[in-house]
C-alpha atoms as a PDB file:
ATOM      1  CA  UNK A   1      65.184  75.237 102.695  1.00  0.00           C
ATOM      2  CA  UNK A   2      64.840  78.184 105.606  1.00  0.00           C
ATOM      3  CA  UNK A   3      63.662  81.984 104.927  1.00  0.00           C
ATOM      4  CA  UNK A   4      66.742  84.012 105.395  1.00  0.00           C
ATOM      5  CA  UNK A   5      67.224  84.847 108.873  1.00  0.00           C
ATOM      6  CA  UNK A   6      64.041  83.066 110.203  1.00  0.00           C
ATOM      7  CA  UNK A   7      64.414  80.718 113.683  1.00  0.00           C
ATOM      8  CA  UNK A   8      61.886  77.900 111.805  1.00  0.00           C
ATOM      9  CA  UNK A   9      60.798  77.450 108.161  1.00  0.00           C
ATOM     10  CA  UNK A  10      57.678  74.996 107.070  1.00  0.00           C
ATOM     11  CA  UNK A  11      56.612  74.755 103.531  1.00  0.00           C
ATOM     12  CA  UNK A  12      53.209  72.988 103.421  1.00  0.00           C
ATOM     13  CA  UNK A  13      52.041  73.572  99.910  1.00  0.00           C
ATOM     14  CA  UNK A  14      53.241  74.077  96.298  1.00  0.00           C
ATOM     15  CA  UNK A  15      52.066  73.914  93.123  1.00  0.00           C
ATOM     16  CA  UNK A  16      52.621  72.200  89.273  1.00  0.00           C
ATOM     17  CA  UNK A  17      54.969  75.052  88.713  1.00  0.00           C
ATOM     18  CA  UNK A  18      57.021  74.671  91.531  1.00  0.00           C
ATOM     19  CA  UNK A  19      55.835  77.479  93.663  1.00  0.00           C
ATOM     20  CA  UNK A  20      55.669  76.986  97.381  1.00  0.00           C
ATOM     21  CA  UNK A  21      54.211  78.795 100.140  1.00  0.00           C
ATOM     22  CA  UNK A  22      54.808  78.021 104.337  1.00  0.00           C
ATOM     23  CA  UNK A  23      55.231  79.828 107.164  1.00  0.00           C
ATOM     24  CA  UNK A  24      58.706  80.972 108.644  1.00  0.00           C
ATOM     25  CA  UNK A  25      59.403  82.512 112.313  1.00  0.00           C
ATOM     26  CA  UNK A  26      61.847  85.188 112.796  1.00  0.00           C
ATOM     27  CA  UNK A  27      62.562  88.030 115.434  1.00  0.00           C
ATOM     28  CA  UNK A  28      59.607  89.628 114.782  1.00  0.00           C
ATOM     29  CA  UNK A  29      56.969  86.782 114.821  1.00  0.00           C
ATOM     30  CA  UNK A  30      55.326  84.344 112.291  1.00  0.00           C
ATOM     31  CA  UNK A  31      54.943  84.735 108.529  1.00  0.00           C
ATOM     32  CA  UNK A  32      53.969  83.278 105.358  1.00  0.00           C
ATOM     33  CA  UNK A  33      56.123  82.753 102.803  1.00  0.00           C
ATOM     34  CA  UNK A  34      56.130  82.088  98.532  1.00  0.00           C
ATOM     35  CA  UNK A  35      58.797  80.968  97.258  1.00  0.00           C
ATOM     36  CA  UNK A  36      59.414  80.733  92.979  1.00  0.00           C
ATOM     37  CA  UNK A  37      62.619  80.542  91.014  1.00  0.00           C
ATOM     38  CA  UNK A  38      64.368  80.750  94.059  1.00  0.00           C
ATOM     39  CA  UNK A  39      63.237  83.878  95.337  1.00  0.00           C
ATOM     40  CA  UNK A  40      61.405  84.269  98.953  1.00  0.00           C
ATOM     41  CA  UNK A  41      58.341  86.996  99.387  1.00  0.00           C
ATOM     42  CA  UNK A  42      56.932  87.540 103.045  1.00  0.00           C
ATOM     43  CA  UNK A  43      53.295  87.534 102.967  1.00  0.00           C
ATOM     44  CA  UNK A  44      51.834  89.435 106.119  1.00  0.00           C
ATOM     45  CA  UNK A  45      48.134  89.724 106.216  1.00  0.00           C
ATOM     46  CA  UNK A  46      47.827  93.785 106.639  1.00  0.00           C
ATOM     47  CA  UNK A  47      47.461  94.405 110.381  1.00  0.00           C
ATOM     48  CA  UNK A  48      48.003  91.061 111.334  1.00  0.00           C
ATOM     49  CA  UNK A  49      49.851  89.490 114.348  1.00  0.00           C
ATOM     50  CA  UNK A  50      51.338  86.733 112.387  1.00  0.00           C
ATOM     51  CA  UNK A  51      50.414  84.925 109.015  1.00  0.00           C
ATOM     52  CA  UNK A  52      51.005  81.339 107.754  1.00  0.00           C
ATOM     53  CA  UNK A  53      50.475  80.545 104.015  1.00  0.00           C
ATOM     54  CA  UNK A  54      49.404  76.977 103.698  1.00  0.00           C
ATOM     55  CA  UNK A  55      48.084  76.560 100.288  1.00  0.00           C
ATOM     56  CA  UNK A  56      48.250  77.282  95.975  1.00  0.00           C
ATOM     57  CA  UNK A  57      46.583  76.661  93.207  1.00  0.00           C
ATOM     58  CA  UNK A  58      47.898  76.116  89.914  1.00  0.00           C
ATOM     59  CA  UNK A  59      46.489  80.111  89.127  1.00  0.00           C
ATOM     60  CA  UNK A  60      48.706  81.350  91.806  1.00  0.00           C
ATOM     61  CA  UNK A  61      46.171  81.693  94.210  1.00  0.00           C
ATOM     62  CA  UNK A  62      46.969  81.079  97.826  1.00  0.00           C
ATOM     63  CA  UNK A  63      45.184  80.577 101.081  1.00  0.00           C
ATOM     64  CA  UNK A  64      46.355  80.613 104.631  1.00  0.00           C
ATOM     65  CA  UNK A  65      45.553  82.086 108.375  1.00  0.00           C
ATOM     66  CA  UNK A  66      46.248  84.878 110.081  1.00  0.00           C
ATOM     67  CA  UNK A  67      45.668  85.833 113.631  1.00  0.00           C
ATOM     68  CA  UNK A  68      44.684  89.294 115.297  1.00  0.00           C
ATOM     69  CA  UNK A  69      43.468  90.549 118.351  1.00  0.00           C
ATOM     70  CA  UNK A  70      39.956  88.618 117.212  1.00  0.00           C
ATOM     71  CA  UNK A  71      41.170  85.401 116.706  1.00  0.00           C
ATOM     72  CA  UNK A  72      42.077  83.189 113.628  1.00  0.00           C
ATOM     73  CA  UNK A  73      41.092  84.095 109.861  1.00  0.00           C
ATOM     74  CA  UNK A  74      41.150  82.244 107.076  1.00  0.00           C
ATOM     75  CA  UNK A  75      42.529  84.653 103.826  1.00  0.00           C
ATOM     76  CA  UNK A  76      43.257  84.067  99.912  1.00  0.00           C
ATOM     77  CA  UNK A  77      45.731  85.710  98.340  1.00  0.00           C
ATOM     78  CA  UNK A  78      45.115  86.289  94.503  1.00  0.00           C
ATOM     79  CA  UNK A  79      47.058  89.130  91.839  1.00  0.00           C
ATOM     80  CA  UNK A  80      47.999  90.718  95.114  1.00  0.00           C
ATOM     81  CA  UNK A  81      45.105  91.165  96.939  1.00  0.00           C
ATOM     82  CA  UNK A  82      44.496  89.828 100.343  1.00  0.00           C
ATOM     83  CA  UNK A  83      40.526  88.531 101.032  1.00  0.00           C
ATOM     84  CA  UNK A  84      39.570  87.370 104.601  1.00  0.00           C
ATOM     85  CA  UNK A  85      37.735  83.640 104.692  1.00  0.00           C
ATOM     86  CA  UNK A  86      35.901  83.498 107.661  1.00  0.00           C
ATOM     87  CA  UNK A  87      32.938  80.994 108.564  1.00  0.00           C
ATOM     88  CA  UNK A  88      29.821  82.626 109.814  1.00  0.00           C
ATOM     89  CA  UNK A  89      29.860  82.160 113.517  1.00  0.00           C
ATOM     90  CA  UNK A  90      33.545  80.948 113.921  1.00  0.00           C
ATOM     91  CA  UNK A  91      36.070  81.882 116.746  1.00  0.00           C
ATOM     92  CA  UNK A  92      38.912  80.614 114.072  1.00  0.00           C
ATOM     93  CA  UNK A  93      38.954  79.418 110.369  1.00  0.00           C
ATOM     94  CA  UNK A  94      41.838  78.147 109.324  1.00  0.00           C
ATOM     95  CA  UNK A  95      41.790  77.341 105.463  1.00  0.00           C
ATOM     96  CA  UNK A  96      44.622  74.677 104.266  1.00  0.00           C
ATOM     97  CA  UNK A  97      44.209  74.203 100.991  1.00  0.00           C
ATOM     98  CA  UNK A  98      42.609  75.105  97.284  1.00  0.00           C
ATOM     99  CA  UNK A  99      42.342  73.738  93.925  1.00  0.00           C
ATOM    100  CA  UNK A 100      42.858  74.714  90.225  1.00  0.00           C
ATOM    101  CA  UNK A 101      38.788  75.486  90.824  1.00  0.00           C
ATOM    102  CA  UNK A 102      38.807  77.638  93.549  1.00  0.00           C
ATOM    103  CA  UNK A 103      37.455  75.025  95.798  1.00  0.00           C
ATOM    104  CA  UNK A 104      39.311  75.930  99.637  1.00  0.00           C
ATOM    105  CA  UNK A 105      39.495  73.225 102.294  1.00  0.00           C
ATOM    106  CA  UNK A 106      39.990  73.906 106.152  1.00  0.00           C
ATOM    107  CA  UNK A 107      39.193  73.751 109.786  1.00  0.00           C
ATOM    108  CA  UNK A 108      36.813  76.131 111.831  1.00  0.00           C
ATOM    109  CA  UNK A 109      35.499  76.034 115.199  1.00  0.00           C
ATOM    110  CA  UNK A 110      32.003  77.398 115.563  1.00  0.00           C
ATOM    111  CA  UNK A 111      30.551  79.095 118.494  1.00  0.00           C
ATOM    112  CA  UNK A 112      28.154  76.842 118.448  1.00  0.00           C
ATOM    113  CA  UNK A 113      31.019  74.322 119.293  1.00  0.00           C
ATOM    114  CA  UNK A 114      31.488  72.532 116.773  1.00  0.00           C
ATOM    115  CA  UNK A 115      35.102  71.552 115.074  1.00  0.00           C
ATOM    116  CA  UNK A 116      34.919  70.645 111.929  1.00  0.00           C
ATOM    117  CA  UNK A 117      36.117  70.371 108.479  1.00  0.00           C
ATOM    118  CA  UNK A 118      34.968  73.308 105.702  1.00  0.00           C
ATOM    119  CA  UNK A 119      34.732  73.391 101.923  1.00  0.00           C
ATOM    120  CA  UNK A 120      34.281  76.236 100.659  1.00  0.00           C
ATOM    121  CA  UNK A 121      32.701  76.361  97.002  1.00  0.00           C
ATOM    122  CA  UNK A 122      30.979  78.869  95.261  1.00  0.00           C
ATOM    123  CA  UNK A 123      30.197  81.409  98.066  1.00  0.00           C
ATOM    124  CA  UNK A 124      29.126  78.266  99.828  1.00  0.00           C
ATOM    125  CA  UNK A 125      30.843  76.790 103.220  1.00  0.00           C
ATOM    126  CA  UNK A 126      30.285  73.026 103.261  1.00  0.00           C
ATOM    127  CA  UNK A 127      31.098  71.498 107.163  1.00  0.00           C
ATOM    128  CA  UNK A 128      32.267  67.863 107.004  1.00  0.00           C
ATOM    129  CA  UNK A 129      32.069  65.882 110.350  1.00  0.00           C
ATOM    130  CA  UNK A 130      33.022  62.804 110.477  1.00  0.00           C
ATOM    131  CA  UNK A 131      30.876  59.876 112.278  1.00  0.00           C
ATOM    132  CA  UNK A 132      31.477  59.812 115.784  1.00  0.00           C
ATOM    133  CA  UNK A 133      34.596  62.016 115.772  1.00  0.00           C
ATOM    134  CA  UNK A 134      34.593  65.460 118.568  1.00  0.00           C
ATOM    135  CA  UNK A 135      37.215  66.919 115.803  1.00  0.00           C
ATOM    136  CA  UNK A 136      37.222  66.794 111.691  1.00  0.00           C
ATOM    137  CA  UNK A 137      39.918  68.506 109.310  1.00  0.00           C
ATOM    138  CA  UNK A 138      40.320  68.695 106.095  1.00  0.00           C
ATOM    139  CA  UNK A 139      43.968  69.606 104.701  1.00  0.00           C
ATOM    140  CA  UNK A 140      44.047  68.830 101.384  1.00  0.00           C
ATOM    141  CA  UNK A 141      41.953  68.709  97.961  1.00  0.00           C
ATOM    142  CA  UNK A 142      42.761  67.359  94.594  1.00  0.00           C
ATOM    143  CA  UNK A 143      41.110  68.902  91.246  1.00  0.00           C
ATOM    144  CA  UNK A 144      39.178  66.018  91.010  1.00  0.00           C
ATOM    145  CA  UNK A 145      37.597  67.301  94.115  1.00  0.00           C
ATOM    146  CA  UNK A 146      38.931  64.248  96.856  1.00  0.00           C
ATOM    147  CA  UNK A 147      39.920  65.820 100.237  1.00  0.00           C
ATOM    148  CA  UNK A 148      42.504  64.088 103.326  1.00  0.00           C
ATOM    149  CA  UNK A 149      42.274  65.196 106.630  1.00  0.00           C
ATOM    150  CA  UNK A 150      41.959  63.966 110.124  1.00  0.00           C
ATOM    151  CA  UNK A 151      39.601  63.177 112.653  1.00  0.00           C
ATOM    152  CA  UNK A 152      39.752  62.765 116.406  1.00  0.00           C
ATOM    153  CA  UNK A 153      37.388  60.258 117.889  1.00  0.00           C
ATOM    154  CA  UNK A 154      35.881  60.296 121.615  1.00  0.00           C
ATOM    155  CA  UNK A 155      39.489  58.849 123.213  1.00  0.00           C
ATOM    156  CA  UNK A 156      41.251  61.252 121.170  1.00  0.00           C
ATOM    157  CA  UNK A 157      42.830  59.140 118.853  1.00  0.00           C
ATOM    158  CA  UNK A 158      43.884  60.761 115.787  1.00  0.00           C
ATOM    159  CA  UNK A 159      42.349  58.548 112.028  1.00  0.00           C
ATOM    160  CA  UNK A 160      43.480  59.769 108.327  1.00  0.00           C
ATOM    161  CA  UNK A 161      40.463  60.042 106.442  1.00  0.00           C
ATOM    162  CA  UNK A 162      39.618  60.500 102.324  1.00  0.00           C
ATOM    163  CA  UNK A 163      36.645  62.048 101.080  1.00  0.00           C
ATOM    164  CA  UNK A 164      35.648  61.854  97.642  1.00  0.00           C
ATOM    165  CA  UNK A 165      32.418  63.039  95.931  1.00  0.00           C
ATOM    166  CA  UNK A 166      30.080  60.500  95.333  1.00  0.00           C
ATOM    167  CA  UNK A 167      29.972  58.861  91.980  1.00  0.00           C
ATOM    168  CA  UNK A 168      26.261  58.410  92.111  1.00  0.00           C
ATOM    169  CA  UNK A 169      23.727  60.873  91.254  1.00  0.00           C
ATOM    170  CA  UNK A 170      22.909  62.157  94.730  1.00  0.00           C
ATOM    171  CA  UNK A 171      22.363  65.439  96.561  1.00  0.00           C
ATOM    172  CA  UNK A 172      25.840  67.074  96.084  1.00  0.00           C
ATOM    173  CA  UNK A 173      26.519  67.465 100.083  1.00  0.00           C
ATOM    174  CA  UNK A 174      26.799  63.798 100.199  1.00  0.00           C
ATOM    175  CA  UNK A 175      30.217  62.466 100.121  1.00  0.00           C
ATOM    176  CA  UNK A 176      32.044  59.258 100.684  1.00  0.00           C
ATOM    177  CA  UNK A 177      34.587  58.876 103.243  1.00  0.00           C
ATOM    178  CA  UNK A 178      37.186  56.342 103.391  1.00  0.00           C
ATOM    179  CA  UNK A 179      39.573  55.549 106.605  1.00  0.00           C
ATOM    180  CA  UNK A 180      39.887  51.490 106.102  1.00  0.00           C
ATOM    181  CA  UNK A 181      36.080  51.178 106.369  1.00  0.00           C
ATOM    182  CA  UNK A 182      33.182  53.629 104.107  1.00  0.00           C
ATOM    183  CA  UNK A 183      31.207  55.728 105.799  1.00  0.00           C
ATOM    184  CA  UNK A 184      28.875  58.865 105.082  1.00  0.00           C
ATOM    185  CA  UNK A 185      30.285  62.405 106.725  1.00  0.00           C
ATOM    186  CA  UNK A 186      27.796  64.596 108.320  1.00  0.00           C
ATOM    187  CA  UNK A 187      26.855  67.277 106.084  1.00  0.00           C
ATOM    188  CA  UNK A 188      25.741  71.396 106.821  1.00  0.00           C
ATOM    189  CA  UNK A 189      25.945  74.207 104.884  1.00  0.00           C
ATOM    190  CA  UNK A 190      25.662  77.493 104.625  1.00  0.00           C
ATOM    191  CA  UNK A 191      26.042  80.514 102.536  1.00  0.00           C
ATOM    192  CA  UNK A 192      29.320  82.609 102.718  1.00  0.00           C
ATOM    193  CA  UNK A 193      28.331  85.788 104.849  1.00  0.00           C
ATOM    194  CA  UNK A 194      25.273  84.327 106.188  1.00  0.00           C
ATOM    195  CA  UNK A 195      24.841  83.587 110.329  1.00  0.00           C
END
């Protein structure tokens, strides 16, 4: 499958109806991309330098980045409106993924330095960090509320990871995460538009 005319196509996410969304490259830079019933729409985050789609839900809602002379955003894309995601305090947020609840996993790097995974529920960012690790992403998340990413550890060696919520009664920032061996993630949160 390639966009018509485009130099590189990816598509990274699609939905129970068949929808996808990616990214393509043409002449002109990078896009996003939905495709349905066989029919390709560009999505270009107004006043953006380039855009990459990377995620929808079962509602049609889709998330992505875009970059501009800032840095990287996180967006959602819902009945045709475009909504920047951005962590408080971020140089980039890069959201990957959402579920039939809204829920939106990612990546954001903090000024503070930090690289980390996000959730983003409810108005409320969630950073996941795993154990050890100097980088944590989250790319995907299940309606049952189980996220895959990555991690880095100190030699830079790339581990899968799974997170899934615990099944005890516990604070809901505590999660399980699963790579071979259990292991709790660090937890912080914050409240969408706070700093």
């Amino acid at each position: 499958m390639d966009y018509p005319g485009s130099t590189f196509t990816a598509a990274v996410g699609i939905n129970d109806a068949g929808a996808i969304v990616g990214s393509y490259r043409d002449a002109n830079g990078e896009h996003g991309f939905f495709l349905s019933e066989g029919t390709y729409a560009t999505l270009d985050y107004p006043g953006s330098l380039g855009t990459a789609a990377t995620g929808i839900n079962n509602a049609g809602t889709i998330v992505g980045y875009y970059v501009d002379t800032v840095g990287v955003h996180g967006f959602t894309l819902s009945e045709g409106a475009y909504a920047s995601v951005d962590y408080p305090g971020s140089y980039f947020t890069s959201p990957f993924d959402i579920n039939d609840a809204g829920t939106i996993v990612g990546y954001v790097g903090t000024l503070e330095g930090s690289n980390s995974a996000f959730i983003l529920s409810g108005g409320t960012y969630t950073l996941l960090d795993y154990p050890g690790s100097t980088l944590t992403a989250a790319y995907g998340i299940n309606d049952a509320g189980a996220i895959v990413g990555f991690y880095s550890d100190a030699p830079n060696v790339e581990h899968g990871f799974l997170a899934t919520p615990a099944t005890v009664p516990l604070p809901p920032a505590v999660w399980l995460l699963g790579s071979g061996l259990a292991g709790l993630v660090g937890i912080r949160k914050r409240r969408k538009g706070a700093s």
